[in-house]
Protein backbone atom coordinates (compact mmCIF):
# COMPACT_ATOMS: atom_id res chain seq x y z
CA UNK A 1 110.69 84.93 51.47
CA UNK A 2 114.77 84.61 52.15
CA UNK A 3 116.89 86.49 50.40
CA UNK A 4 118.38 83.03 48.35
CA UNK A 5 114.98 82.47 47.58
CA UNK A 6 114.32 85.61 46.61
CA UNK A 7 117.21 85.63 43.95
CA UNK A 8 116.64 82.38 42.84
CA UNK A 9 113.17 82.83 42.46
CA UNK A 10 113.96 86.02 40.42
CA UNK A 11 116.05 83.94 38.34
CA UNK A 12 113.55 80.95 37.44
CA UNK A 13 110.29 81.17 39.09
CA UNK A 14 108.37 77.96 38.14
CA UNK A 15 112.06 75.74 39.35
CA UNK A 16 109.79 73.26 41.92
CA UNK A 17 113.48 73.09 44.08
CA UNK A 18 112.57 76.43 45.44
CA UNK A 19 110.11 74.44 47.56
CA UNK A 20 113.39 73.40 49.17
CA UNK A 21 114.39 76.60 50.01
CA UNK A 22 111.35 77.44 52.53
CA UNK A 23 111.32 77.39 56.16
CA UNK A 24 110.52 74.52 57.90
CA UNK A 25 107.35 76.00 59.10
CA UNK A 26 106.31 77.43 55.39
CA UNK A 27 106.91 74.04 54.05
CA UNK A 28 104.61 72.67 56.87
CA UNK A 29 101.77 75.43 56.43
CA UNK A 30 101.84 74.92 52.50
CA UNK A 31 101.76 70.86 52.52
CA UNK A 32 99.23 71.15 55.45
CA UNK A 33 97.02 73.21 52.92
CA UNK A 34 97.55 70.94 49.94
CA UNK A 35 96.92 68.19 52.05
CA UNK A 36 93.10 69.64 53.47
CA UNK A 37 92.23 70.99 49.84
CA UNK A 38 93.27 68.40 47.12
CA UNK A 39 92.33 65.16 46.61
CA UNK A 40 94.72 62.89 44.28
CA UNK A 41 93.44 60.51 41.44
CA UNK A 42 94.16 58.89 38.60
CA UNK A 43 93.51 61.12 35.83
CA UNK A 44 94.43 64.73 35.49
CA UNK A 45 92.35 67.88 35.88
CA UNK A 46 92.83 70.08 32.78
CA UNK A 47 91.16 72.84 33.96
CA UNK A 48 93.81 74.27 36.69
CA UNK A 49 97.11 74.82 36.78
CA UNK A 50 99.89 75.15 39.06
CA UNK A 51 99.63 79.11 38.99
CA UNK A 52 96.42 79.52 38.90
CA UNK A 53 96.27 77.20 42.38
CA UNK A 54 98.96 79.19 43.88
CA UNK A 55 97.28 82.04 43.50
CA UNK A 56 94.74 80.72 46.07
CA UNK A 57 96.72 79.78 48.64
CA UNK A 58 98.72 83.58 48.19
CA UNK A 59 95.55 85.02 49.04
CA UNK A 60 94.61 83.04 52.24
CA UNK A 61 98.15 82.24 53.18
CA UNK A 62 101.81 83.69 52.22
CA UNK A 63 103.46 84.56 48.65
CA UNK A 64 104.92 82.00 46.96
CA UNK A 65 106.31 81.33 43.49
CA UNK A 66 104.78 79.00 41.00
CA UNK A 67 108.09 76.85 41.53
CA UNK A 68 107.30 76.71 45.12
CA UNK A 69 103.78 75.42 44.70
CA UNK A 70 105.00 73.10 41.75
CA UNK A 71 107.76 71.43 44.16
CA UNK A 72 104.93 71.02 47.22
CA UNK A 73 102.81 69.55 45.17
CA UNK A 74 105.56 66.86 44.21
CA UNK A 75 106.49 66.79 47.98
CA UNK A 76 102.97 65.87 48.56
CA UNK A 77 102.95 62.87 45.84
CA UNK A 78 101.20 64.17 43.07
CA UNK A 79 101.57 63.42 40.09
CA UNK A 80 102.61 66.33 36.73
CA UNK A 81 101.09 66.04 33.18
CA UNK A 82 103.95 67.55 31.70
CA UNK A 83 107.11 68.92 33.46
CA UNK A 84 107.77 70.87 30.54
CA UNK A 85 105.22 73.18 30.72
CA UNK A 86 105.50 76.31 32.60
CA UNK A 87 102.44 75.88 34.86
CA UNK A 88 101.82 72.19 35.43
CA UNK A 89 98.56 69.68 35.88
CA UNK A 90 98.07 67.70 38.65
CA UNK A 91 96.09 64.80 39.13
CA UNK A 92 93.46 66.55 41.79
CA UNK A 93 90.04 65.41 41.89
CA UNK A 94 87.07 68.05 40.80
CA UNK A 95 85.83 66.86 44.50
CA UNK A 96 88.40 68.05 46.25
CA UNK A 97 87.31 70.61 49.26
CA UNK A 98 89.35 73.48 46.99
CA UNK A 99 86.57 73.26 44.60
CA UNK A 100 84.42 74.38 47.25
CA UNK A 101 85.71 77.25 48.50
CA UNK A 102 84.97 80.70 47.87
């Protein structure tokens, strides 16, 4: 992570403009991966957050901030229950190839 992401990121975590603040190649490895693991629809899926599907992609990929995640997953057209909660629903589809990994 840069250092002005860094700070940033120390001061407000779940901000989705850190997503700006990525390299051009981070931001194309983390869409990429949103892209080949969610599936948008209509409705939203209660069951998983924003944190809670950035902790995947920490584990297989790179560290990054729930902000981060929240502001890809905007980049990548999805849609937000609520932006004022903390850790945020997207409309993803339960059939989504995530859902299948292990």
């Amino acid at each position: 992570m840069s250092s002005d992401l860094e700070t940033l990121a120390n001061q407000n975590p779940n901000d989705p403009k850190l997503f700006n603040l990525l390299s051009e190649n981070e931001k194309e490895i983390l869409l990429k991966w949103i892209d080949d693991n969610f599936s948008p629809i209509q409705s939203f899926l209660t069951s998983k957050t924003s944190y809670g599907l950035k902790q995947t992609f920490d584990r297989t990929h790179f560290y990054v901030c729930n902000g981060v995640f929240k502001g890809a997953m905007l980049e990548a057209g999805y849609k937000v229950k609520n932006t004022d909660d903390i850790n945020w629903i997207f409309n993803i589809s339960k059939k989504s190839p995530y859902f299948s990994l292990k």
